[in-house]
Protein backbone atom coordinates (compact mmCIF):
# COMPACT_ATOMS: atom_id res chain seq x y z
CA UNK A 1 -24.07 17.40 27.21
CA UNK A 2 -25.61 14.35 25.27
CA UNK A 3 -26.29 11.40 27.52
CA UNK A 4 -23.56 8.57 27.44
CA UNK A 5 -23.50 6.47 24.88
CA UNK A 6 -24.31 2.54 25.65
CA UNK A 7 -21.92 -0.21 25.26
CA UNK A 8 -22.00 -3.85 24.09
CA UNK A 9 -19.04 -6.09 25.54
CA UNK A 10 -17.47 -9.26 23.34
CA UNK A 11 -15.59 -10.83 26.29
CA UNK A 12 -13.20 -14.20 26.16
CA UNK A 13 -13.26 -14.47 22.01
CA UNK A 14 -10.05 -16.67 21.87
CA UNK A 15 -7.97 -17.77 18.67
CA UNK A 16 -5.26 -19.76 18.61
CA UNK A 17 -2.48 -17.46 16.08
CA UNK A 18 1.31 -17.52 15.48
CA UNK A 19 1.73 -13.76 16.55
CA UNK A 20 4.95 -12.88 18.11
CA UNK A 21 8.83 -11.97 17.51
CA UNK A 22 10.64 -15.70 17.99
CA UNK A 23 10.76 -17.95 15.87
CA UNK A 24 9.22 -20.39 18.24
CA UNK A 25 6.02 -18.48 18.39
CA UNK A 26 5.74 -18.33 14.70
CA UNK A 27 6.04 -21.94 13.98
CA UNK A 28 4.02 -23.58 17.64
CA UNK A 29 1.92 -20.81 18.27
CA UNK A 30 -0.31 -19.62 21.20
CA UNK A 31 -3.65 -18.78 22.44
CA UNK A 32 -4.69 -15.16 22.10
CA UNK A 33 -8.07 -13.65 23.88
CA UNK A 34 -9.59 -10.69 22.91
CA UNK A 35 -12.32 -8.42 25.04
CA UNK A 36 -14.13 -5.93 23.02
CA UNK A 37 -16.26 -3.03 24.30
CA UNK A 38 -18.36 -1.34 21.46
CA UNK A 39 -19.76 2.08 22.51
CA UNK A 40 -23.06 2.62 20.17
CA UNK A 41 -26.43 3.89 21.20
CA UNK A 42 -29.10 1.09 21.38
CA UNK A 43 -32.24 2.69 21.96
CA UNK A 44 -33.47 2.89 18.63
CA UNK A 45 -32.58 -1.53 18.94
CA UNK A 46 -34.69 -1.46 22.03
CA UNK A 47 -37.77 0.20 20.71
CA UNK A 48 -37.76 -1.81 17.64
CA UNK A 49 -36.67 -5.11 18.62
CA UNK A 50 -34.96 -5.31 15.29
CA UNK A 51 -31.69 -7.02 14.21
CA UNK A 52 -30.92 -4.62 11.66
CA UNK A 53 -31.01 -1.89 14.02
CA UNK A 54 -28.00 -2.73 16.10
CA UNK A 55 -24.40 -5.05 15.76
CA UNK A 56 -24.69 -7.87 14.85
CA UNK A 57 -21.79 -9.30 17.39
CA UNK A 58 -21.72 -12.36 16.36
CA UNK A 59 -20.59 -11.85 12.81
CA UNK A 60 -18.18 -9.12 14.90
CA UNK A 61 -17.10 -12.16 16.73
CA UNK A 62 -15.91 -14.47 14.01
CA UNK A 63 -14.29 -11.50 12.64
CA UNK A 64 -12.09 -10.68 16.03
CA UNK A 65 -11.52 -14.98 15.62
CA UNK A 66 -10.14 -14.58 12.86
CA UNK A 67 -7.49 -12.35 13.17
CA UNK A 68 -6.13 -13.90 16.35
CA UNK A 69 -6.27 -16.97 14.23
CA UNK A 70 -4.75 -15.54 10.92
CA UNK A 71 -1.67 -13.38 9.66
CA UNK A 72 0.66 -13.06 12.00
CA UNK A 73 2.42 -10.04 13.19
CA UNK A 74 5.26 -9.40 15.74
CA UNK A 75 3.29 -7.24 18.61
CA UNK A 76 -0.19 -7.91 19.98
CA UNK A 77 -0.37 -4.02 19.74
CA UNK A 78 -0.96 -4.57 15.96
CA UNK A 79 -3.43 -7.32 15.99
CA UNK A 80 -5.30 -4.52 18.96
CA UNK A 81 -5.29 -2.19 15.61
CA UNK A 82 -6.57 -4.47 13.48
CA UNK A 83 -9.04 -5.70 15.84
CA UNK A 84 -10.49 -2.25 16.62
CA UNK A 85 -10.28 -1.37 12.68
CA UNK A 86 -13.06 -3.95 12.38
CA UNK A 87 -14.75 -3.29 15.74
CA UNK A 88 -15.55 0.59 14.47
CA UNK A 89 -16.68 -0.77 11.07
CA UNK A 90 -19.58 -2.05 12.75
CA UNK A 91 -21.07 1.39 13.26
CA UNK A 92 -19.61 1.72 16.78
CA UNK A 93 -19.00 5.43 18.12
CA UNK A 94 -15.83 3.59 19.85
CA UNK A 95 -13.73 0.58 21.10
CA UNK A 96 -12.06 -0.22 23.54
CA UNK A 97 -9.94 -3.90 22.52
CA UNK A 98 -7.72 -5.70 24.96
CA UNK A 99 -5.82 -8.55 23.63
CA UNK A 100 -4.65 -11.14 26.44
CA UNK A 101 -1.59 -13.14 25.50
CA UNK A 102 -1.27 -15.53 28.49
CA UNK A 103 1.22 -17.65 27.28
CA UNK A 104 3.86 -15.20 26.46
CA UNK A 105 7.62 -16.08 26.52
CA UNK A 106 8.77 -13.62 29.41
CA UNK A 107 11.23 -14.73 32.36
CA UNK A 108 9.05 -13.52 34.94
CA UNK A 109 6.04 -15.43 36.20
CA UNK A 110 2.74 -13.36 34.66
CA UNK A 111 -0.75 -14.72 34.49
CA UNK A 112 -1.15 -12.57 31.85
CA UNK A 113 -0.09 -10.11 28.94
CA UNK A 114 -2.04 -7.60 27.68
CA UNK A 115 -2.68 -5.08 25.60
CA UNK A 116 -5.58 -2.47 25.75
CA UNK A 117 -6.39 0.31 22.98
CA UNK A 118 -9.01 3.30 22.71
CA UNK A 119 -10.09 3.93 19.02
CA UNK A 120 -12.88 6.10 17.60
CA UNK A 121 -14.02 8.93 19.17
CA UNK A 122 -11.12 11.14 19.28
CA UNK A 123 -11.95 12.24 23.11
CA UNK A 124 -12.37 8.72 24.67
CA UNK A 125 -11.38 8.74 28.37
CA UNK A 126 -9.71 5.86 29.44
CA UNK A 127 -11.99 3.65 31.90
CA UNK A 128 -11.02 5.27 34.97
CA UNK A 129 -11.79 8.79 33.41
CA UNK A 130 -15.30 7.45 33.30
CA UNK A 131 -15.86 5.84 36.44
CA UNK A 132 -14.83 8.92 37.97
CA UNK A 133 -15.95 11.95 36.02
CA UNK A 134 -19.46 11.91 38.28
CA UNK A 135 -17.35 12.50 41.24
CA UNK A 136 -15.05 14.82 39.63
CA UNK A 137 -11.71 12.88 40.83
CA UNK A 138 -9.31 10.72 39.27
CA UNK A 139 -7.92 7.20 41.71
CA UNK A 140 -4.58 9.46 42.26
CA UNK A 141 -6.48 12.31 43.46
CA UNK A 142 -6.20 14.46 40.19
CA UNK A 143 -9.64 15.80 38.42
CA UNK A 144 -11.14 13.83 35.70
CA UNK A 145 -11.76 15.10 32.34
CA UNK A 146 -15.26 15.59 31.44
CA UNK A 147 -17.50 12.79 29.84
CA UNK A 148 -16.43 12.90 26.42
CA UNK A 149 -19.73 13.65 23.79
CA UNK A 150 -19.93 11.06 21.90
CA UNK A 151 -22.56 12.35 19.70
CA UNK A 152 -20.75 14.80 18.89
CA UNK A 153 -17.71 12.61 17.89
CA UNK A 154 -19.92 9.97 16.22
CA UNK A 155 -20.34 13.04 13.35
CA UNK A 156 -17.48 12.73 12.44
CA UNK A 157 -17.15 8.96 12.22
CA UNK A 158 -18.06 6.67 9.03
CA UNK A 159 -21.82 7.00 8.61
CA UNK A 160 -24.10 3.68 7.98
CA UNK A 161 -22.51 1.51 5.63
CA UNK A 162 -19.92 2.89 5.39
CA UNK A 163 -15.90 1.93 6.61
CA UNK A 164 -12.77 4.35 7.40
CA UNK A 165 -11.58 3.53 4.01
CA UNK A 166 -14.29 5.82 2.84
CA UNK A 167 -12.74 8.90 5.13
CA UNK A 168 -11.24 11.44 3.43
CA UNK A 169 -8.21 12.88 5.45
CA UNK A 170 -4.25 14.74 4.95
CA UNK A 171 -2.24 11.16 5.39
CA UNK A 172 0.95 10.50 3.70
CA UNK A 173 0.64 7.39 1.33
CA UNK A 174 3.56 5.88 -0.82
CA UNK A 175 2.68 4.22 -4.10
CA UNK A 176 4.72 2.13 -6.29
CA UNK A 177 4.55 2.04 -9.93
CA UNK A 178 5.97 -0.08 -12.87
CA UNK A 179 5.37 -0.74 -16.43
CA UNK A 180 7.02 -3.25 -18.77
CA UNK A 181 5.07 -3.10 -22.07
CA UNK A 182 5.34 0.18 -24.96
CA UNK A 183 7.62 2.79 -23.69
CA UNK A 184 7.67 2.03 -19.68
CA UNK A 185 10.03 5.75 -18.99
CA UNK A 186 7.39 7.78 -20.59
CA UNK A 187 4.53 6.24 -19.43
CA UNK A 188 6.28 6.16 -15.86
CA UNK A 189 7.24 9.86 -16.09
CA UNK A 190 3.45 11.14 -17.41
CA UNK A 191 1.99 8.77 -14.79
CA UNK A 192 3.63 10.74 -11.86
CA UNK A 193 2.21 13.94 -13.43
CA UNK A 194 -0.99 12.52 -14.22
CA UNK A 195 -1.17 11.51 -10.42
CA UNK A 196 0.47 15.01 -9.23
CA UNK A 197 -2.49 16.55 -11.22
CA UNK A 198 -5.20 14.82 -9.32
CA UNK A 199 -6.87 17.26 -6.79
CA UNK A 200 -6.18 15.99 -3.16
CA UNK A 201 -2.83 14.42 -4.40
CA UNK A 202 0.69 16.01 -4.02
CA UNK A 203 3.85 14.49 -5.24
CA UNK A 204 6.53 14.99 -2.36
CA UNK A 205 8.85 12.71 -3.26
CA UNK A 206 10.12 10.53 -5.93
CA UNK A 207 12.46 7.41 -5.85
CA UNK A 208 15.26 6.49 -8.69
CA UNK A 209 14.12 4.43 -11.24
CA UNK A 210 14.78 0.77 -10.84
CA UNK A 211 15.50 -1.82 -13.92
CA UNK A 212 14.30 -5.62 -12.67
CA UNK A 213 12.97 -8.83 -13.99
CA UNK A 214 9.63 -9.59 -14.11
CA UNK A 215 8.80 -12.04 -11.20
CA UNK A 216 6.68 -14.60 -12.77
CA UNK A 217 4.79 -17.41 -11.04
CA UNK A 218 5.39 -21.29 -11.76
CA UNK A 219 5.55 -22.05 -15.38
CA UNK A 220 4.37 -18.68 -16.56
CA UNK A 221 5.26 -17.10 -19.70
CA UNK A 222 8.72 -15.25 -19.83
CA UNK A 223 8.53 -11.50 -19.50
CA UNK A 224 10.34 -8.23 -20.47
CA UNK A 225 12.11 -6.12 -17.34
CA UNK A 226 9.87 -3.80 -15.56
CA UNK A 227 11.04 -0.36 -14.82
CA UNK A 228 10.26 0.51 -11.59
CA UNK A 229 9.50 3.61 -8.90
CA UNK A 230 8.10 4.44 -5.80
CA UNK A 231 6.40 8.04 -5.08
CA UNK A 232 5.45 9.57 -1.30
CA UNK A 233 2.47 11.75 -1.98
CA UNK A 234 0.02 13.74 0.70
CA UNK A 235 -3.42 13.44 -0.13
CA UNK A 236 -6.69 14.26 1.35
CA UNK A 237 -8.74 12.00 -0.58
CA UNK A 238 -10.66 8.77 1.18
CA UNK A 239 -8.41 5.43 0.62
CA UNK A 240 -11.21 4.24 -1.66
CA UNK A 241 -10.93 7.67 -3.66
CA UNK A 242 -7.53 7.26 -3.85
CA UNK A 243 -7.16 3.93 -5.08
CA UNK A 244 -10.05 4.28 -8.19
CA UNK A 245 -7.80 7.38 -8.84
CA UNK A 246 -4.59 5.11 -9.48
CA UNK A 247 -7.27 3.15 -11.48
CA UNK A 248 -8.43 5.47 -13.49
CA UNK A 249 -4.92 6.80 -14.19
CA UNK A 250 -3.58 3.27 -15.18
CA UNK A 251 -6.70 2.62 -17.96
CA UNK A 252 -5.95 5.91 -19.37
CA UNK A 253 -2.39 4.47 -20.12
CA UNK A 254 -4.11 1.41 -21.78
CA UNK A 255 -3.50 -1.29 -18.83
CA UNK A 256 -5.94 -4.12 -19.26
CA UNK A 257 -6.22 -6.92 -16.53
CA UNK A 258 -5.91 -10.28 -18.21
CA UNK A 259 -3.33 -12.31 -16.42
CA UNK A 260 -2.32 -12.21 -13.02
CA UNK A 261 1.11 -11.12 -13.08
CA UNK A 262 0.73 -10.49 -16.30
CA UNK A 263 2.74 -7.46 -18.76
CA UNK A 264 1.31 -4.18 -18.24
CA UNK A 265 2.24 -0.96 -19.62
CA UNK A 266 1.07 0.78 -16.16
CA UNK A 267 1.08 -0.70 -12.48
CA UNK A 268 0.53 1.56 -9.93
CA UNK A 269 -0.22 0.06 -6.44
CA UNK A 270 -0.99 1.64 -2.94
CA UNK A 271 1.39 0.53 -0.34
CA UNK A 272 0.69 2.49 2.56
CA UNK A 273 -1.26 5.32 3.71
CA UNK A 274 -1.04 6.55 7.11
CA UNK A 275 -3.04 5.36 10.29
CA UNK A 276 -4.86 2.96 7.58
CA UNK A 277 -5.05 -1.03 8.10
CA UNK A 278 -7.66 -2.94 5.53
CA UNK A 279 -8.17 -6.04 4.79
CA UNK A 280 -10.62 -5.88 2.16
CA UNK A 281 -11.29 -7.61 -0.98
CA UNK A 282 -10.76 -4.19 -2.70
CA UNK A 283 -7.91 -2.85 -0.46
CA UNK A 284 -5.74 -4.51 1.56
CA UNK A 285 -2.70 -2.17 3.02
CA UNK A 286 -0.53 -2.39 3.71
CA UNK A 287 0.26 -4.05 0.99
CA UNK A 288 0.14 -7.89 1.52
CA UNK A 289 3.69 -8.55 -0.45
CA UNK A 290 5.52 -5.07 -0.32
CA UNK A 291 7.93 -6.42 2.40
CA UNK A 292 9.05 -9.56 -0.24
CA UNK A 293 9.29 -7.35 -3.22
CA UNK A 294 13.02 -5.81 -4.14
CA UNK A 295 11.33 -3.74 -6.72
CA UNK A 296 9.51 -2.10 -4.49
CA UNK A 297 11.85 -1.75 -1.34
CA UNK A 298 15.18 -0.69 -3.34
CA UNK A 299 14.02 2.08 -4.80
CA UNK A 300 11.73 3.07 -1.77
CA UNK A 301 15.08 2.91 1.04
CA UNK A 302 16.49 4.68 -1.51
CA UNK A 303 14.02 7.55 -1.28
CA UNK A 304 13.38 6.97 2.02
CA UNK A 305 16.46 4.75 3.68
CA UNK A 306 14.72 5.88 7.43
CA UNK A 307 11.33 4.54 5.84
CA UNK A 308 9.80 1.68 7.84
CA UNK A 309 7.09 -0.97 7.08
CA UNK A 310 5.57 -1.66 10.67
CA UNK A 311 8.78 -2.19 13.18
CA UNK A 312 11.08 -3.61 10.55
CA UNK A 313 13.61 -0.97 8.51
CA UNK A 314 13.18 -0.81 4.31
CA UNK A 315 16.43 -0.64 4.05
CA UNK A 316 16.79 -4.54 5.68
CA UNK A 317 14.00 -5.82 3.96
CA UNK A 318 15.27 -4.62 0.76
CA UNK A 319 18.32 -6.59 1.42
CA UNK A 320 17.07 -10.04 2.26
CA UNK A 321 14.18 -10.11 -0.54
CA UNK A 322 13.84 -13.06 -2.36
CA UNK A 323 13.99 -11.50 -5.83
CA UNK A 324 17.26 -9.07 -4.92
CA UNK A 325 18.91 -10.11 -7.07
CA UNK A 326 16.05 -9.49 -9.89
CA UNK A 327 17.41 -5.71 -9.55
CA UNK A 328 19.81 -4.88 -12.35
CA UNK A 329 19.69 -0.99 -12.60
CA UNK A 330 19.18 2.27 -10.62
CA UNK A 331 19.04 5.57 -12.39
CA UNK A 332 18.68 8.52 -9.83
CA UNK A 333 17.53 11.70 -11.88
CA UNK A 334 15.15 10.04 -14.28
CA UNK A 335 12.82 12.73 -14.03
CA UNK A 336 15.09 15.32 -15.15
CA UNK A 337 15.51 14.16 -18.27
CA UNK A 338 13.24 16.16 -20.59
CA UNK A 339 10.91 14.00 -22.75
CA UNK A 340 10.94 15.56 -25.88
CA UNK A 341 7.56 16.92 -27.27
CA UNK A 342 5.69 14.68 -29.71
CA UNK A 343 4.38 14.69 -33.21
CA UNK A 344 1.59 16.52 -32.05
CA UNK A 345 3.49 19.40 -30.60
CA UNK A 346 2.08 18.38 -27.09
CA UNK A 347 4.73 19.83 -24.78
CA UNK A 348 6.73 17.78 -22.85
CA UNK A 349 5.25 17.25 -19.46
CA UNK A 350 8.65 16.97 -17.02
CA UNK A 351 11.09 19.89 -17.18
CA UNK A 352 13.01 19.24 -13.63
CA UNK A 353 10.24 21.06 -11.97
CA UNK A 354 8.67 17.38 -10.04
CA UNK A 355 10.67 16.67 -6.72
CA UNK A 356 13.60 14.20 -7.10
CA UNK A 357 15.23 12.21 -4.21
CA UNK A 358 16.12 14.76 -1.60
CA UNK A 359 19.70 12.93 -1.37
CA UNK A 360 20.28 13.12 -5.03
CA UNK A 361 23.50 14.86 -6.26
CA UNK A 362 21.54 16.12 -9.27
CA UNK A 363 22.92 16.02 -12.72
CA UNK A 364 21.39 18.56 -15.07
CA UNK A 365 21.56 20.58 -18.32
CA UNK A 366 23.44 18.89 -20.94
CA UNK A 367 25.52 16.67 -18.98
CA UNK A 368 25.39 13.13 -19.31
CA UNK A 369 22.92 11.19 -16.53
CA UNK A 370 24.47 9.31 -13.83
CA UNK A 371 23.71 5.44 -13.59
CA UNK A 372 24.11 3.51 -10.64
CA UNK A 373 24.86 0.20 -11.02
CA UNK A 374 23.79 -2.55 -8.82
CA UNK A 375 27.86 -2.37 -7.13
CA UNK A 376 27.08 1.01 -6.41
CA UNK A 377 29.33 2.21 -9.09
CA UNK A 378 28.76 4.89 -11.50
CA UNK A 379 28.59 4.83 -14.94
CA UNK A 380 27.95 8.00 -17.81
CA UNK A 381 24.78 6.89 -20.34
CA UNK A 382 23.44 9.34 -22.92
CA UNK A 383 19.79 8.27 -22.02
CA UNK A 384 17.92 5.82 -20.52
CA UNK A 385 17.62 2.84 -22.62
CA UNK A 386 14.30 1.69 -23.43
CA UNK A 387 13.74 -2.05 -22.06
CA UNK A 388 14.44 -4.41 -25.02
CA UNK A 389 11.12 -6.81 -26.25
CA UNK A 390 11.70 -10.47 -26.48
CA UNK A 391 13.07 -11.25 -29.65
CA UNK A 392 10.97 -12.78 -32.25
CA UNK A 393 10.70 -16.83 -32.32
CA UNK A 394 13.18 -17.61 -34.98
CA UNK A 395 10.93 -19.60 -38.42
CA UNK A 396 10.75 -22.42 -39.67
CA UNK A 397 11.11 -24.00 -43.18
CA UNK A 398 8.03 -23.94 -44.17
CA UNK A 399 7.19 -20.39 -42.93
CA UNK A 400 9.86 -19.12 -44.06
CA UNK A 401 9.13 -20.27 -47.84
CA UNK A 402 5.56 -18.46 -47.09
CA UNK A 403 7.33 -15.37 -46.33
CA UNK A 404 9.65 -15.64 -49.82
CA UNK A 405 6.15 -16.51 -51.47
CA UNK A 406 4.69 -13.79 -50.17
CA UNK A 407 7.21 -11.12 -50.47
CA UNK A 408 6.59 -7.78 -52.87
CA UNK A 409 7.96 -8.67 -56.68
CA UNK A 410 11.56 -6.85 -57.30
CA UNK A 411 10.68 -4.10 -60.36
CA UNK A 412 12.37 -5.11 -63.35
CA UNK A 413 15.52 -2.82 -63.85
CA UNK A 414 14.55 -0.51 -66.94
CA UNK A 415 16.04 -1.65 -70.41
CA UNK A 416 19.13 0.61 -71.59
CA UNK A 417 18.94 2.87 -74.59
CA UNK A 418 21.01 1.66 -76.69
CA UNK A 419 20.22 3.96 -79.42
């Protein structure tokens, strides 16, 4: 066995944040505290007497600051997560976080609450285990487990430079994806082959599609209705990998980033993946607005209606988002509608075979598809309508006497024989 790894402490790092579940706590706010343990071997800091060669704790420290200090969430267990998500992207083996919350609004007189959290090595002992594992007995008289190796666990833990986002792993992620420009159903419907395709990415489950207006910010331009969906796929691909694979797959459908908010024939966004908190410039999940967006939650609780973003239900936030009532639409078997082949003879990619809604009383062969309206009625369609364009600015006097100038000459009818 490897000798123990070493350990550099962050104690007292206090922020003042609005973390909690009354109303109260979000609007005064509170002190938090955070004590940090980072397990790391520093000989090779020792011998060299060089920055670069260990953590640089007090960049760690402003870090930690910051999140007591910023977003705020309803348990201290999840600002322990996010805490510890930044403590192992230091290089650390493991963590050990404790978040004090002194101040918090319980009946009972408490000096303190806390929280404390292992992450990292997968075989961490809690602090007893270690105290005790020389002796061989536990405080309650019950043998320790053995020193965990951490060498052995650091192997399998993000190598220099390099963060859990670049991990591959089997998680469970759910994606959304919209489109509003050129022909959003087959785009949408090639898009969740395209991504089905990918190797380390299965399609599990699909929502119904969802018609909504485009939320637009303050004074921007009006747009047409996006079609919406949201997929559940397993993958085993690195967060990173995973998101330039939803990039690569929206370029090949012709998306081009020009406006924020802006039209797009393809939009496909990560919104979770499992056991994964970032806060990145590149990828922040979950996603930092899925919980106000309609288009996003209907059709997921839909798919889903047990799904859950942190402690709160879909299903409620889908209910109390500000653009609700943005959604006009829901069709449930949109994916079993065959896309008929093009000029090119190209065959057409969805047959029925892709996984629809589990809940989904399917409609098939040559019967009509079943729309639900937003009342939860149902209605027969022959197809899905394609989302009308804006129509065309109506012209003026002038340009309209450009267009007569302009137009082709009328042949002159041939002359009659009159012979």
């Amino acid at each position: 066995m490897s000798d123990p790894k070493d350990c550099i402490s962050l104690v007292g790092i206090t922020g003042y944040g609005k973390h909690g579940v009354y109303d109260f706590e979000r609007e005064e706010g509170q002190t938090f505290t955070a004590d940090v343990d980072l397990y790391t071997d520093t000989r090779t800091a020792a011998s060299t007497d060089n920055l670069e060669n260990t953590i640089d704790y007090s960049v760690l420290a402003e870090d930690i600051r910051s999140i007591l200090a910023g977003p705020p969430s309803n348990l201290i267990e999840q600002v322990a997560e996010h805490v510890a998500r930044v403590a192992l992207e230091t290089g650390a083996v493991a963590t050990r976080v404790c978040i004090h919350k002194p101040d918090a609004p319980i009946e009972a007189k408490a000096k303190d609450v806390t929280v404390t959290i292992w992450r990292g090595a997968e075989v961490v002992q809690t602090v007893s285990d270690l105290l005790a594992a020389n002796s061989g007995d536990l405080p309650n008289g019950s043998k320790a487990a053995p020193v965990p190796d951490l060498d052995e666990a650091a192997a399998r833990l993000p190598a220099s430079g390099q963060t859990t986002l670049d991990i591959p792993a089997t998680r469970t992620a759910v994606l959304a994806l919209g489109a509003n420009l050129a022909d959003p159903i087959v785009t949408l419907r090639r898009a969740v082959a395209d991504l089905d395709k990918v190797e380390g990415i299965t399609v599990r489950q699909v929502s119904p599609l969802v018609r909504s207006a485009a939320v637009l910010e303050k004074d921007q331009q009006g747009q047409p209705d996006y079609l919406d969906a949201v997929l559940q796929v397993e993958t085993s691909l690195a967060p990173l990998e995973l998101l330039h694979e939803c990039n690569r797959i929206e370029d090949a459908h012709g998306r081009i980033r020009t406006e924020h908010w802006g039209p797009r024939t393809l939009d496909i966004d990560i919104i979770t993946i499992e056991g994964v908190h970032s806060q990145t410039e590149e990828l922040t999940l979950p996603h930092p607005r899925a919980r106000e967006r309609a288009f996003v939650l209907v059709p997921w609780a839909r798919m889903d209606p047990s799904a859950k973003l942190g402690t709160e239900a879909i299903s409620d936030l889908a209910e109390v988002a500000p653009d609700r009532a943005g959604i006009k639409r829901t069709w449930e078997n949109w994916l079993d509608v065959v896309e008929a082949a093009r000029e090119d003879g190209e065959p057409a990619p969805f047959t029925g075979t892709l996984p629809l809604p589990s809940w989904e009383a399917v409609v098939r062969g040559n019967q009509t598809i079943r729309v639900v309206d937003d009342d939860g009625g149902f209605s027969p369609v022959g197809a899905i309508p394609k989302i009308p364009q804006p129509a065309p600015k109506k012209r003026g006097v002038f340009g309209r006497m450009w267009d007569f100038l302009r137009r082709e000459p009328t042949p002159s009818p041939e002359p009659k024989d009159e012979r």
